[in-house]
PDB file of N, CA and C in Angstrom:
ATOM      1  N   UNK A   1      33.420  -7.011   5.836  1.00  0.00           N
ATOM      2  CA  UNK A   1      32.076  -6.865   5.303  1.00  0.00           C
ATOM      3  C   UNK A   1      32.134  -5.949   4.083  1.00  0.00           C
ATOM      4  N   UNK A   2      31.409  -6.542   2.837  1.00  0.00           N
ATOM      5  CA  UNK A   2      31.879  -5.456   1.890  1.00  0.00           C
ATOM      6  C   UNK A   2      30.436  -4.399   1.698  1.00  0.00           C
ATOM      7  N   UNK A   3      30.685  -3.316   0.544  1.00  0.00           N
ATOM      8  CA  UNK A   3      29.747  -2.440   0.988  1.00  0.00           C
ATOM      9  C   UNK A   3      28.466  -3.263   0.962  1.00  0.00           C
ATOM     10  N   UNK A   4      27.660  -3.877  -0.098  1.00  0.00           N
ATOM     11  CA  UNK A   4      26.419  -4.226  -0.139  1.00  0.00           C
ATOM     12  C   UNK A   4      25.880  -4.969   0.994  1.00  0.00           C
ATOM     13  N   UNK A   5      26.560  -5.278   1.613  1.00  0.00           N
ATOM     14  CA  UNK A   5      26.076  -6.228   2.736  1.00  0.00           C
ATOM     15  C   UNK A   5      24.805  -5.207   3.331  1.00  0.00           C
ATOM     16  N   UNK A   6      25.461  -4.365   4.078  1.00  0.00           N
ATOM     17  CA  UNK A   6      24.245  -3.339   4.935  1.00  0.00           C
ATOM     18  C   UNK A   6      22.837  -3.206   3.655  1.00  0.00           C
ATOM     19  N   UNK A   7      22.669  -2.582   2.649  1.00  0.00           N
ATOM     20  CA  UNK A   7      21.720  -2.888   1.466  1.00  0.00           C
ATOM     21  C   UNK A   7      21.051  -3.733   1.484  1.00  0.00           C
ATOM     22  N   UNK A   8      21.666  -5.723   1.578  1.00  0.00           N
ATOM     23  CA  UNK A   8      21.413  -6.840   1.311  1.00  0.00           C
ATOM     24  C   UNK A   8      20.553  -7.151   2.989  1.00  0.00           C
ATOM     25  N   UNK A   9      20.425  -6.432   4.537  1.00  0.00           N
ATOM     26  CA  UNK A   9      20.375  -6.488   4.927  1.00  0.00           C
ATOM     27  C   UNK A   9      19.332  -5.713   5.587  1.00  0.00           C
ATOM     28  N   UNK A  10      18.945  -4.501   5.118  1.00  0.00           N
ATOM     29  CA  UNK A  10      17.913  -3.355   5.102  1.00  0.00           C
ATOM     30  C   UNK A  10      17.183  -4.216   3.663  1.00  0.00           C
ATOM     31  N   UNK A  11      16.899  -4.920   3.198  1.00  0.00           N
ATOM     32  CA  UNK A  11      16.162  -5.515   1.803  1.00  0.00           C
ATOM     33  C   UNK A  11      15.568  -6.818   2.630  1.00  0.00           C
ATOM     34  N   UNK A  12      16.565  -7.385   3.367  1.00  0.00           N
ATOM     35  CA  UNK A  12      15.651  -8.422   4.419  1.00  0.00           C
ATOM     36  C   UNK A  12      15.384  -8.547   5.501  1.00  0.00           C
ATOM     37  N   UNK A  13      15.527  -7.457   6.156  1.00  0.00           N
ATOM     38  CA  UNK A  13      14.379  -6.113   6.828  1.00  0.00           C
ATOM     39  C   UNK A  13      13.021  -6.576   6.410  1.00  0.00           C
ATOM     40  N   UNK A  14      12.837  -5.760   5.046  1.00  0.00           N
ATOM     41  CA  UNK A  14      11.906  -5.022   4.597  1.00  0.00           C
ATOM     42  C   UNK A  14      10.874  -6.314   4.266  1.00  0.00           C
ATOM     43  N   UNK A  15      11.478  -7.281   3.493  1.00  0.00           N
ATOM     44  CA  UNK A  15      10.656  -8.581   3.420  1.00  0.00           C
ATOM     45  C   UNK A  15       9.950  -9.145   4.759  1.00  0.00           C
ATOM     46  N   UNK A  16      11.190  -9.053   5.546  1.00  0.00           N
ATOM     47  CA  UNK A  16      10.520 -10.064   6.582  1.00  0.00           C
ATOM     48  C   UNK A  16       9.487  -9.437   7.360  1.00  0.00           C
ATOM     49  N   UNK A  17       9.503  -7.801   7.471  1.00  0.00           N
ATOM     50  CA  UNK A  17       8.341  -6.933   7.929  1.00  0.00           C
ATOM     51  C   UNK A  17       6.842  -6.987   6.829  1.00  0.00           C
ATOM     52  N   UNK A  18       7.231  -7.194   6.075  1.00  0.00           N
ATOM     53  CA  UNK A  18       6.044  -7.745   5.135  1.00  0.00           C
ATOM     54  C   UNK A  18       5.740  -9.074   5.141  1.00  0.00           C
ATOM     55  N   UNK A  19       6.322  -9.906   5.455  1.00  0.00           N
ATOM     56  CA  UNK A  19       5.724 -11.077   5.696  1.00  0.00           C
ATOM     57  C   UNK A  19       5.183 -11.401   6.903  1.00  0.00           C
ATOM     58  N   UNK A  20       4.885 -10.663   7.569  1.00  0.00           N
ATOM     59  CA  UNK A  20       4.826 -10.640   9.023  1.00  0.00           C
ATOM     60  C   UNK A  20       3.123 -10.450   8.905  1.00  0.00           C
ATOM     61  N   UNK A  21       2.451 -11.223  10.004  1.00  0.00           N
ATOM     62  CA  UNK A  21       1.195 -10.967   9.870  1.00  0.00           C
ATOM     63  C   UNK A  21       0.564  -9.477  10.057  1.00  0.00           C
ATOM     64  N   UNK A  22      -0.049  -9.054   8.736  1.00  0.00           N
ATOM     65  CA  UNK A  22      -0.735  -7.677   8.981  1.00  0.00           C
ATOM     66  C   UNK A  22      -2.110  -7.624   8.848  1.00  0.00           C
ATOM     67  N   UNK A  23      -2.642  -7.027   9.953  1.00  0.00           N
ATOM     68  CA  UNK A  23      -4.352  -6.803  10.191  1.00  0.00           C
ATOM     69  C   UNK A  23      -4.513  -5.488  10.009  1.00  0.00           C
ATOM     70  N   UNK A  24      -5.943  -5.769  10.249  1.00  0.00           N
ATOM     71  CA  UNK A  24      -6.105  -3.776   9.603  1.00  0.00           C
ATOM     72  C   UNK A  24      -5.726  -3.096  11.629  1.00  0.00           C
ATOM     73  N   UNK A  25      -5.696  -3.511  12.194  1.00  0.00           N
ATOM     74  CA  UNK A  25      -4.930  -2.888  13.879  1.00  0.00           C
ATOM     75  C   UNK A  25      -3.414  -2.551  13.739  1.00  0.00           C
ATOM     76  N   UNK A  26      -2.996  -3.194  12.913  1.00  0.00           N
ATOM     77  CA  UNK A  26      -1.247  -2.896  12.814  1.00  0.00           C
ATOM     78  C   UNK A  26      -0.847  -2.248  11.432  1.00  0.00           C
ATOM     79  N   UNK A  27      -1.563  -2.068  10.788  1.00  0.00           N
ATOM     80  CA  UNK A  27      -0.977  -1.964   9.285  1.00  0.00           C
ATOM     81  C   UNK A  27      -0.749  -0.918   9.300  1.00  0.00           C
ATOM     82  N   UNK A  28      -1.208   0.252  10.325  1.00  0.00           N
ATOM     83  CA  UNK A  28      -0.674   2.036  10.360  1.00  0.00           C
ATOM     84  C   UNK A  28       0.900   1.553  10.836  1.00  0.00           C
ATOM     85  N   UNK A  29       1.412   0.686  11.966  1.00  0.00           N
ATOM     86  CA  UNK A  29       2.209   0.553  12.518  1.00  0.00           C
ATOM     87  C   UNK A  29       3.558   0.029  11.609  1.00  0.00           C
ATOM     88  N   UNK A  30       3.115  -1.018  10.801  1.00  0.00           N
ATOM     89  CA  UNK A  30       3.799  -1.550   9.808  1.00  0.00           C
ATOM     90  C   UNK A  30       4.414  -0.541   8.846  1.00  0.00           C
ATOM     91  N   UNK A  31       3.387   0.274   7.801  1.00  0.00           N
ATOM     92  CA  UNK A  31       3.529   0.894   7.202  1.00  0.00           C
ATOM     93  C   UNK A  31       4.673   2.036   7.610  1.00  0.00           C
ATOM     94  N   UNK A  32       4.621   2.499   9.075  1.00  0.00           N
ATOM     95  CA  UNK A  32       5.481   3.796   9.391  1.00  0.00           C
ATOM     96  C   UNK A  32       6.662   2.766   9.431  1.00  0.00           C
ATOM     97  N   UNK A  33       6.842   1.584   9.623  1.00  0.00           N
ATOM     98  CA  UNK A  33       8.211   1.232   9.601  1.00  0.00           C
ATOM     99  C   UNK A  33       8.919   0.820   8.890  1.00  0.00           C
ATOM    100  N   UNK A  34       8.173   0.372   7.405  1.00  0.00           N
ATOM    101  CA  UNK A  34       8.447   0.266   6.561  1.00  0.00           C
ATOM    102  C   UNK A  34       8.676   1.703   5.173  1.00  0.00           C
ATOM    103  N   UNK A  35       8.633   2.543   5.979  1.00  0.00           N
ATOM    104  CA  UNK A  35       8.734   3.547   5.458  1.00  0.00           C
ATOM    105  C   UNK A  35      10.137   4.119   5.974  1.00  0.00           C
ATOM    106  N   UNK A  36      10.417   4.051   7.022  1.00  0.00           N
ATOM    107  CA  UNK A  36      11.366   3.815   7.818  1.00  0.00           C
ATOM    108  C   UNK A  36      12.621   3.052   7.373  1.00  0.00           C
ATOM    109  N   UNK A  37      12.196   2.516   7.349  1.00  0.00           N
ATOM    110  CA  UNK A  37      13.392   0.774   6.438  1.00  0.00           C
ATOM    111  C   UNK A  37      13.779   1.358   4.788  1.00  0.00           C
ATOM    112  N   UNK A  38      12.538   1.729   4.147  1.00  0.00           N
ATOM    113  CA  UNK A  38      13.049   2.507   2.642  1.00  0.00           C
ATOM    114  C   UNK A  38      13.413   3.878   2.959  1.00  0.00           C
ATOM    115  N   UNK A  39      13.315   4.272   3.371  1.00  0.00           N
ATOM    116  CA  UNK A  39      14.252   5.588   3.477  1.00  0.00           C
ATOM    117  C   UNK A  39      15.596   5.181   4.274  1.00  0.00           C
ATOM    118  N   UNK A  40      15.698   4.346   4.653  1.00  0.00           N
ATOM    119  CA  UNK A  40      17.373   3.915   4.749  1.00  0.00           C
ATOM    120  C   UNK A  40      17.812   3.377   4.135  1.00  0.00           C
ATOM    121  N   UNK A  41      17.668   2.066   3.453  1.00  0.00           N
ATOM    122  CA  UNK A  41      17.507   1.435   2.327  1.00  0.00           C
ATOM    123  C   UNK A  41      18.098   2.131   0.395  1.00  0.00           C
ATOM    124  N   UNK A  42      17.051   3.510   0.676  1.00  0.00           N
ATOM    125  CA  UNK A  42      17.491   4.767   0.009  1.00  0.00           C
ATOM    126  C   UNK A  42      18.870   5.108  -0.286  1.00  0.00           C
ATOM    127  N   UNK A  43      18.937   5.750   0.911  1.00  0.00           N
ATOM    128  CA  UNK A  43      20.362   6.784   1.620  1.00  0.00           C
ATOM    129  C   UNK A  43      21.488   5.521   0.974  1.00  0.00           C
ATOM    130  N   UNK A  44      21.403   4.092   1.276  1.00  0.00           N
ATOM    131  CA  UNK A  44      22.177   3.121   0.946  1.00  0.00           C
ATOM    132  C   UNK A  44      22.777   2.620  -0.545  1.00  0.00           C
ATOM    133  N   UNK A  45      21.386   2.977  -1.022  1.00  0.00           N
ATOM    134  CA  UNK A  45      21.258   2.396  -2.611  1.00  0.00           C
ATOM    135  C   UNK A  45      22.058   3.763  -3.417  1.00  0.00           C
ATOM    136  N   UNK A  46      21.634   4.967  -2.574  1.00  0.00           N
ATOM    137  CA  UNK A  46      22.594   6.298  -3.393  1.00  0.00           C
ATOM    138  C   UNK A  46      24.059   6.181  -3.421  1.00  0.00           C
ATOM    139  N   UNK A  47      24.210   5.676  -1.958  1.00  0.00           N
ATOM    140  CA  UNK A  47      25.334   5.906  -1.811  1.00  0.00           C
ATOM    141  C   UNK A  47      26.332   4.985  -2.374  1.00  0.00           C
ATOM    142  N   UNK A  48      26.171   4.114  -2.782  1.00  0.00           N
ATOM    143  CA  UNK A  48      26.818   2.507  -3.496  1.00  0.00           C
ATOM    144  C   UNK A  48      27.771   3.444  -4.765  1.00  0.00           C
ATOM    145  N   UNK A  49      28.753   3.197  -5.211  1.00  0.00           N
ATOM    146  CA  UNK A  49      29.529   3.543  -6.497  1.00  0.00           C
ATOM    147  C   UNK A  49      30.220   2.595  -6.823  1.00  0.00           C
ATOM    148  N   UNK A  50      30.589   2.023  -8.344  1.00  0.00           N
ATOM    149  CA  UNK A  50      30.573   1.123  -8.709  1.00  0.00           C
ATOM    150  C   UNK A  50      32.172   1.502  -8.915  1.00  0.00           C
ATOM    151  N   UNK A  51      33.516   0.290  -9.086  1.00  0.00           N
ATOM    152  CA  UNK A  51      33.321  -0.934  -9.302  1.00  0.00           C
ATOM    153  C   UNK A  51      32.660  -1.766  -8.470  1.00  0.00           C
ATOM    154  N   UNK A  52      31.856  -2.860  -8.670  1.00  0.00           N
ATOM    155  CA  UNK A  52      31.621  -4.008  -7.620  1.00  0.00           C
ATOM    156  C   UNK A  52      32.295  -4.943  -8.246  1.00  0.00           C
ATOM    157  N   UNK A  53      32.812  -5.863  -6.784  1.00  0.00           N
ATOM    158  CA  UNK A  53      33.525  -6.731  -7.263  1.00  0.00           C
ATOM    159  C   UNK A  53      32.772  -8.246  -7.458  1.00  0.00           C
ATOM    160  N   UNK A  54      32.907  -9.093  -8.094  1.00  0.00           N
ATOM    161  CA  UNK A  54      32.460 -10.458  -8.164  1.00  0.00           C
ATOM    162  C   UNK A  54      31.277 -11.041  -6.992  1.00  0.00           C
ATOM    163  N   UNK A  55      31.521 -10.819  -5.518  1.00  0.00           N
ATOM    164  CA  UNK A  55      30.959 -11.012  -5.008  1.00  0.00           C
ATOM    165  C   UNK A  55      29.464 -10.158  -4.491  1.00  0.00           C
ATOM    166  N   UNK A  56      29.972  -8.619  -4.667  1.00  0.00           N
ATOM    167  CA  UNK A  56      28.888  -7.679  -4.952  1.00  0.00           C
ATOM    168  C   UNK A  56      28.093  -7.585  -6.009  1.00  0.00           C
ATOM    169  N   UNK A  57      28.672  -8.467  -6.982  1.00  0.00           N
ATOM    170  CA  UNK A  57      27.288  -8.459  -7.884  1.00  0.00           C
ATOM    171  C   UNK A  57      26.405  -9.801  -7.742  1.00  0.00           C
ATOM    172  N   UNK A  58      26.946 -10.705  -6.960  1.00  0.00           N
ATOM    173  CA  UNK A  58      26.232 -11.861  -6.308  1.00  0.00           C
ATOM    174  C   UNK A  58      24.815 -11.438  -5.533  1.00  0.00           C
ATOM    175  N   UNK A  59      25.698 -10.381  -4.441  1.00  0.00           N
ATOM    176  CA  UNK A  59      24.699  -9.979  -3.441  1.00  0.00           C
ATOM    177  C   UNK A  59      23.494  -8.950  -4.074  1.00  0.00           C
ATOM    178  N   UNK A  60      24.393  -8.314  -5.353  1.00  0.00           N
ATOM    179  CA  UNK A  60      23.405  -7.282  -6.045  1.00  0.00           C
ATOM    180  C   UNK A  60      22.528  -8.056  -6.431  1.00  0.00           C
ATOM    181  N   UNK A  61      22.223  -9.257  -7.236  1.00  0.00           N
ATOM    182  CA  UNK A  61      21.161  -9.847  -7.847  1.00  0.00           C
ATOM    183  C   UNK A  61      20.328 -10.660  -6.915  1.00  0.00           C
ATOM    184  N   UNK A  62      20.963 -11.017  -5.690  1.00  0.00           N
ATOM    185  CA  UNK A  62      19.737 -11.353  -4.453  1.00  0.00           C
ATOM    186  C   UNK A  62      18.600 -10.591  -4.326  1.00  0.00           C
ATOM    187  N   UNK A  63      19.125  -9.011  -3.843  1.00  0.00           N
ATOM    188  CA  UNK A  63      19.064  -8.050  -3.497  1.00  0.00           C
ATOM    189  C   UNK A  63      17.705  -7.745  -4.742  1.00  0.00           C
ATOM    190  N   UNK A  64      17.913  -7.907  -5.802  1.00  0.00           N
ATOM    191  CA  UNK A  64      17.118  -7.158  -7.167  1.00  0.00           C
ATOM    192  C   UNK A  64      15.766  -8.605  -6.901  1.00  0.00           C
ATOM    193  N   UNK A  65      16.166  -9.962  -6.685  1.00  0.00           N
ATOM    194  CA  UNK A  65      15.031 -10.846  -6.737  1.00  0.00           C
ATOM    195  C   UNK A  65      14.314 -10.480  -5.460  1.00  0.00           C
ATOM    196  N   UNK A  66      14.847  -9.947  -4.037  1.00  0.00           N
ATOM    197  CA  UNK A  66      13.921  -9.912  -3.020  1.00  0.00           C
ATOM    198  C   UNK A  66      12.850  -8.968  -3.149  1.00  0.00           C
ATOM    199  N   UNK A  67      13.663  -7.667  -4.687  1.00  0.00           N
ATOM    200  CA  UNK A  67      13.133  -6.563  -4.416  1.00  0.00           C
ATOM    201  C   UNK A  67      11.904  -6.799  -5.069  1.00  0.00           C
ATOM    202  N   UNK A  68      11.988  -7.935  -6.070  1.00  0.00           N
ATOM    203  CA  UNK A  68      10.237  -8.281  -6.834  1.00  0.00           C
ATOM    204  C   UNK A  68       9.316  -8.701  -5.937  1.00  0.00           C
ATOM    205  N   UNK A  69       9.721  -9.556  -4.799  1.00  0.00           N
ATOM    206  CA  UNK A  69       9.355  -9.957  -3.682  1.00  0.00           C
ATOM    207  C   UNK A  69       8.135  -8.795  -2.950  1.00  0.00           C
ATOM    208  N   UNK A  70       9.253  -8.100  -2.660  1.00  0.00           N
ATOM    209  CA  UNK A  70       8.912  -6.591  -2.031  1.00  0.00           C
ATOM    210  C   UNK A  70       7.910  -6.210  -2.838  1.00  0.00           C
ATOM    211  N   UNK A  71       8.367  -5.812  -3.800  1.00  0.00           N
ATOM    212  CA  UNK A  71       7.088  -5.161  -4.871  1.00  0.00           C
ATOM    213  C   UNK A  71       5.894  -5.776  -4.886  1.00  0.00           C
ATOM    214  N   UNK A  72       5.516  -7.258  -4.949  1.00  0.00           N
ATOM    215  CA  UNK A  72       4.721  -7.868  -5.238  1.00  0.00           C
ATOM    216  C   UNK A  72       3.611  -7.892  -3.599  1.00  0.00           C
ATOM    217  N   UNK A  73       4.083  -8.022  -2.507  1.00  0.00           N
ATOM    218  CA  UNK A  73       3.576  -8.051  -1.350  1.00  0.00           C
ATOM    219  C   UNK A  73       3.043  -6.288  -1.110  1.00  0.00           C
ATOM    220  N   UNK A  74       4.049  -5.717  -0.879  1.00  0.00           N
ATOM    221  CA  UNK A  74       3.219  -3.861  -0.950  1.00  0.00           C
ATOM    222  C   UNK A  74       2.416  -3.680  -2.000  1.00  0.00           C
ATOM    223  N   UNK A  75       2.442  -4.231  -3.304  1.00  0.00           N
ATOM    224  CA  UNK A  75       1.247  -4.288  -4.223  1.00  0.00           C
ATOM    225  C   UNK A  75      -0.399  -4.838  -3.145  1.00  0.00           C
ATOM    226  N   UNK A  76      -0.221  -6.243  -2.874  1.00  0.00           N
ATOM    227  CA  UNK A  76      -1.076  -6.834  -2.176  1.00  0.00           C
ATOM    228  C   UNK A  76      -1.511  -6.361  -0.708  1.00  0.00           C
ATOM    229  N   UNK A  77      -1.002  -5.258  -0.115  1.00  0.00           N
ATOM    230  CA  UNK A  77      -0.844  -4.335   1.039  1.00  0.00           C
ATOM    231  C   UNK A  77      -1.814  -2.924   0.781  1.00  0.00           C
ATOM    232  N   UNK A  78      -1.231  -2.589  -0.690  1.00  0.00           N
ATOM    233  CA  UNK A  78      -1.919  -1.437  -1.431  1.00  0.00           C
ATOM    234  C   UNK A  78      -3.419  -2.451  -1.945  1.00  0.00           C
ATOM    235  N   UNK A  79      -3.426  -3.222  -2.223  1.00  0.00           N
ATOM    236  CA  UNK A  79      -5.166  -3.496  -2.576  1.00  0.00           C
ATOM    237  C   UNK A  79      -5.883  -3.505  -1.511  1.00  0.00           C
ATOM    238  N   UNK A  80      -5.554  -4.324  -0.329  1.00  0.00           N
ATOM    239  CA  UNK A  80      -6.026  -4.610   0.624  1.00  0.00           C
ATOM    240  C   UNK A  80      -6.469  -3.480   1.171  1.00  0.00           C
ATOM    241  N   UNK A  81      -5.868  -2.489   1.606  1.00  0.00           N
ATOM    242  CA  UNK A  81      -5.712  -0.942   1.791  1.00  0.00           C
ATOM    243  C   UNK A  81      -7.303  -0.271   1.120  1.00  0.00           C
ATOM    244  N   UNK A  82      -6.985  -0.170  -0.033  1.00  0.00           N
ATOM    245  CA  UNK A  82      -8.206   0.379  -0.563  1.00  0.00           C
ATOM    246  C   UNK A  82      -9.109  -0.438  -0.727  1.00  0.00           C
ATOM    247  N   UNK A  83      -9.206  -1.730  -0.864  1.00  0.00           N
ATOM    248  CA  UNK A  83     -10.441  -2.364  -0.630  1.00  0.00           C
ATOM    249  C   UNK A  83     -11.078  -2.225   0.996  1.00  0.00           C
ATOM    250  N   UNK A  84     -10.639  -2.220   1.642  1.00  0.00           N
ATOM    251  CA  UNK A  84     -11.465  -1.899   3.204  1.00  0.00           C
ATOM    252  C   UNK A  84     -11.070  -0.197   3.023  1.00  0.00           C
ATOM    253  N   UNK A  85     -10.625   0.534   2.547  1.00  0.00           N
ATOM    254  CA  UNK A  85     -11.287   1.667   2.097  1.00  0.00           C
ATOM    255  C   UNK A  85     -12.909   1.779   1.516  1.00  0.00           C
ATOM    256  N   UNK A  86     -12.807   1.099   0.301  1.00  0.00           N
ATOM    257  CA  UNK A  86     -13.741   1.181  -0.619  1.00  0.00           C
ATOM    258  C   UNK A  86     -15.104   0.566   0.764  1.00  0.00           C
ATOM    259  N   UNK A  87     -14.997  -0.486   1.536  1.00  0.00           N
ATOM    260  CA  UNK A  87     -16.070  -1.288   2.063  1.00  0.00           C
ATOM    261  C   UNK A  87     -16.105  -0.186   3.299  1.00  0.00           C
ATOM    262  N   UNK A  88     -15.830   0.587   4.057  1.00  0.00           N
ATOM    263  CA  UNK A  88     -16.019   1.724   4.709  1.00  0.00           C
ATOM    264  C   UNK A  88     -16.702   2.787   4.163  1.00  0.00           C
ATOM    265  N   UNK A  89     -16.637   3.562   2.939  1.00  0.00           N
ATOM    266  CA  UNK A  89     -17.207   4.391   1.917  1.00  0.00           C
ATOM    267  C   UNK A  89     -18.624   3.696   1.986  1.00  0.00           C
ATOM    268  N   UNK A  90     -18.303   2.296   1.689  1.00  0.00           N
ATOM    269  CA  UNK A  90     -19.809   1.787   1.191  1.00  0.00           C
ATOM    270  C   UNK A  90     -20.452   1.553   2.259  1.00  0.00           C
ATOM    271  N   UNK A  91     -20.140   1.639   3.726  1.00  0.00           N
ATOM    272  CA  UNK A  91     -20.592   1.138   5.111  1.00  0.00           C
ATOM    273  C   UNK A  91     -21.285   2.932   5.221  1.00  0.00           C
ATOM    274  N   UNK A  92     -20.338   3.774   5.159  1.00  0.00           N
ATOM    275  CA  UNK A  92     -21.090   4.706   5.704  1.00  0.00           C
ATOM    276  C   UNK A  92     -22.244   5.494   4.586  1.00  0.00           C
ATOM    277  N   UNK A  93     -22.199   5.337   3.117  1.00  0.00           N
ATOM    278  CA  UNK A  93     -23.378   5.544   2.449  1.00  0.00           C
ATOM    279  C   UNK A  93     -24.554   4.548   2.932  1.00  0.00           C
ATOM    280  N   UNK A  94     -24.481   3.479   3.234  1.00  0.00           N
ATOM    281  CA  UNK A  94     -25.586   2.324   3.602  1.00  0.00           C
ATOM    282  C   UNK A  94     -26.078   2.946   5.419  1.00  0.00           C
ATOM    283  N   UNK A  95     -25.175   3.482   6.129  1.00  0.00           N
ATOM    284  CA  UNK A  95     -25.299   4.342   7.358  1.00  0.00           C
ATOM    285  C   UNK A  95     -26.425   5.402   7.254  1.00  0.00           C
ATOM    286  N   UNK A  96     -26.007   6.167   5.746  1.00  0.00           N
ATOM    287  CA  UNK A  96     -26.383   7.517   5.893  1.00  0.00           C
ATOM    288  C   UNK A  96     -28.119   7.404   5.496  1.00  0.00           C
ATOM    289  N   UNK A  97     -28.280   6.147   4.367  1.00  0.00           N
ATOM    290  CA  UNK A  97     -29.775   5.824   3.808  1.00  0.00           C
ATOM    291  C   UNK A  97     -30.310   5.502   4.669  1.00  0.00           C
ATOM    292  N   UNK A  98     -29.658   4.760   5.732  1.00  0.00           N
ATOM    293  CA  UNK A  98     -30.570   4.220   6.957  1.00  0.00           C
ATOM    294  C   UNK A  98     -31.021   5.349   7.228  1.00  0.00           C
ATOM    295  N   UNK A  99     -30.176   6.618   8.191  1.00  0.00           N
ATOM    296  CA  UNK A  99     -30.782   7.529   8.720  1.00  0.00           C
ATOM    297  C   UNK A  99     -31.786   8.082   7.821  1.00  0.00           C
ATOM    298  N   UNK A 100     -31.738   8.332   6.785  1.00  0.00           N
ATOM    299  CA  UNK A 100     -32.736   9.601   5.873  1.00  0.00           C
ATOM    300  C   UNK A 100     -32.738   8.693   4.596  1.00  0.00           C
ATOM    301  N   UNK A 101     -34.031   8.079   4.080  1.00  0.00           N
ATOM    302  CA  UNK A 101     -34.207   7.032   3.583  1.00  0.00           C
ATOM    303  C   UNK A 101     -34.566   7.955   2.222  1.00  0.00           C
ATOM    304  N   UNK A 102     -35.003   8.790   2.702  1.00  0.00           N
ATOM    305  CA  UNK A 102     -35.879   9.863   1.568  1.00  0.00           C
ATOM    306  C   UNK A 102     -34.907  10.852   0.966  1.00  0.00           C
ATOM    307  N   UNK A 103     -33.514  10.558   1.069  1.00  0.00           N
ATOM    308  CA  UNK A 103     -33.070  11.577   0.774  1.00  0.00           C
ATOM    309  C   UNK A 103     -32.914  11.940  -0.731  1.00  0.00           C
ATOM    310  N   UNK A 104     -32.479  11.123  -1.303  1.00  0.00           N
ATOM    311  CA  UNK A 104     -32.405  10.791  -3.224  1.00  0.00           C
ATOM    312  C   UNK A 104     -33.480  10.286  -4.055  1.00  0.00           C
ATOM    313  N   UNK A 105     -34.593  10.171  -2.786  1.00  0.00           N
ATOM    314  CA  UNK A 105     -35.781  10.409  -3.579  1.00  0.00           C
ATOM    315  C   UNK A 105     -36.687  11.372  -4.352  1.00  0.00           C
ATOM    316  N   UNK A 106     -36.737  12.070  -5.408  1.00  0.00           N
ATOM    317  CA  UNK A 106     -37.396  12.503  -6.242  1.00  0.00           C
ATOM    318  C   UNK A 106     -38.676  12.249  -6.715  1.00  0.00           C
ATOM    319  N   UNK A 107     -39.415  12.976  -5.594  1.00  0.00           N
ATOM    320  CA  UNK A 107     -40.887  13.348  -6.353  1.00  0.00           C
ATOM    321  C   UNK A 107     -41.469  14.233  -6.998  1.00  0.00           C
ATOM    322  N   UNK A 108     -42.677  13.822  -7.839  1.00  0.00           N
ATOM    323  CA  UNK A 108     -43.214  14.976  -8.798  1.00  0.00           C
ATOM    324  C   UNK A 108     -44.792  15.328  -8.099  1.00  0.00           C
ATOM    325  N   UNK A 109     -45.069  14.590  -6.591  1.00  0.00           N
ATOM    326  CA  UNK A 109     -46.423  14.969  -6.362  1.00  0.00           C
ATOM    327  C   UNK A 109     -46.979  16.258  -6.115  1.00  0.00           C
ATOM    328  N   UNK A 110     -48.378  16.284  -6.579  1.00  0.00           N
ATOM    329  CA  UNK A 110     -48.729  17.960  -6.492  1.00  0.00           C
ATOM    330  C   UNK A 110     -48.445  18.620  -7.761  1.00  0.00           C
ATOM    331  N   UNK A 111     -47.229  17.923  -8.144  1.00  0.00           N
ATOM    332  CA  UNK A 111     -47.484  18.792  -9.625  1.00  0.00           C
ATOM    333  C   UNK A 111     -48.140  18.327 -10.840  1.00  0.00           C
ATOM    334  N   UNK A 112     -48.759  19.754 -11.522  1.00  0.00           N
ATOM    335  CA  UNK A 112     -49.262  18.921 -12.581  1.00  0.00           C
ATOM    336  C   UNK A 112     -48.454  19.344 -14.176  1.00  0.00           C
ATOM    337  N   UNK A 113     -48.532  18.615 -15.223  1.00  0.00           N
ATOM    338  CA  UNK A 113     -48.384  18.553 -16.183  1.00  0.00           C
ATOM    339  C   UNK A 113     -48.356  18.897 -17.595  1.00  0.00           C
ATOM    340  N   UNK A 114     -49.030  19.782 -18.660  1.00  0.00           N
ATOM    341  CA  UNK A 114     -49.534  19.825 -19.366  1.00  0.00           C
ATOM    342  C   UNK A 114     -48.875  19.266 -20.326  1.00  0.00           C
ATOM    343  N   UNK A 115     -49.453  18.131 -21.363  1.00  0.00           N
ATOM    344  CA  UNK A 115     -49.376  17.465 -22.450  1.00  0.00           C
ATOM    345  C   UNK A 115     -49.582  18.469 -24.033  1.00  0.00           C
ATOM    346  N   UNK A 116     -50.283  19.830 -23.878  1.00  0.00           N
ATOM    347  CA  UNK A 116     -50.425  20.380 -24.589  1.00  0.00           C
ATOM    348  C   UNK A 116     -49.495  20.902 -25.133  1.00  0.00           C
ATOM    349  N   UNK A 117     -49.051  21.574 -26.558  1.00  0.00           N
ATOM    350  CA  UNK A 117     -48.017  22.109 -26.879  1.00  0.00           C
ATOM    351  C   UNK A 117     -48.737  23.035 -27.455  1.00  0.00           C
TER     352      UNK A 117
END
């Protein structure tokens, strides 16, 4: 087995845990393990020193296309993320008007005016 293999192998890990169905019930679960997977992944990618031979740079350029892969899905993980962020924010301001309807309302009654200068 040459070195990149373990690399080429923690990289399709990491895909196939992202392709894996994620709901907002698992995505804390996902996330810690995929955090998990890049920090080994890490330790791996440091540790690599070059020459590579012919076949390690085969596995290196797999390795670099899965990683757009990767990128492109935790992109779509990270929107998803803050969009049911953002619709929670907006659930509990629409919560809070219910309770106290009057709250950002601004009145001027009772007072009066003068137009005079």
């Amino acid at each position: 087995m040459n070195r990149l293999q373990a690399l080429y192998q923690q990289t399709e890990n990491i895909e196939k845990l992202l392709t894996s169905r994620i709901s907002s019930a698992n995505r804390q679960e996902i996330i810690d393990q995929l955090n998990v997977l890049i920090e080994k992944r890490s330790e791996l990618t440091f540790s690599m020193k070059p020459p590579y031979t012919e076949e390690e740079m085969n596995i290196g350029k797999q390795v670099l296309s899965m990683n757009e892969a990767i990128e492109k899905k935790m992109e779509q993980l990270f929107a998803d993320l803050k969009m049911e962020m953002k619709q929670i924010q907006q659930q509990k301001k629409s919560n809070q008007s219910y309770i106290n309807p009057y709250k950002h309302v601004q009145t001027m009654d009772g007072m009066y005016m003068d137009k005079k200068k």
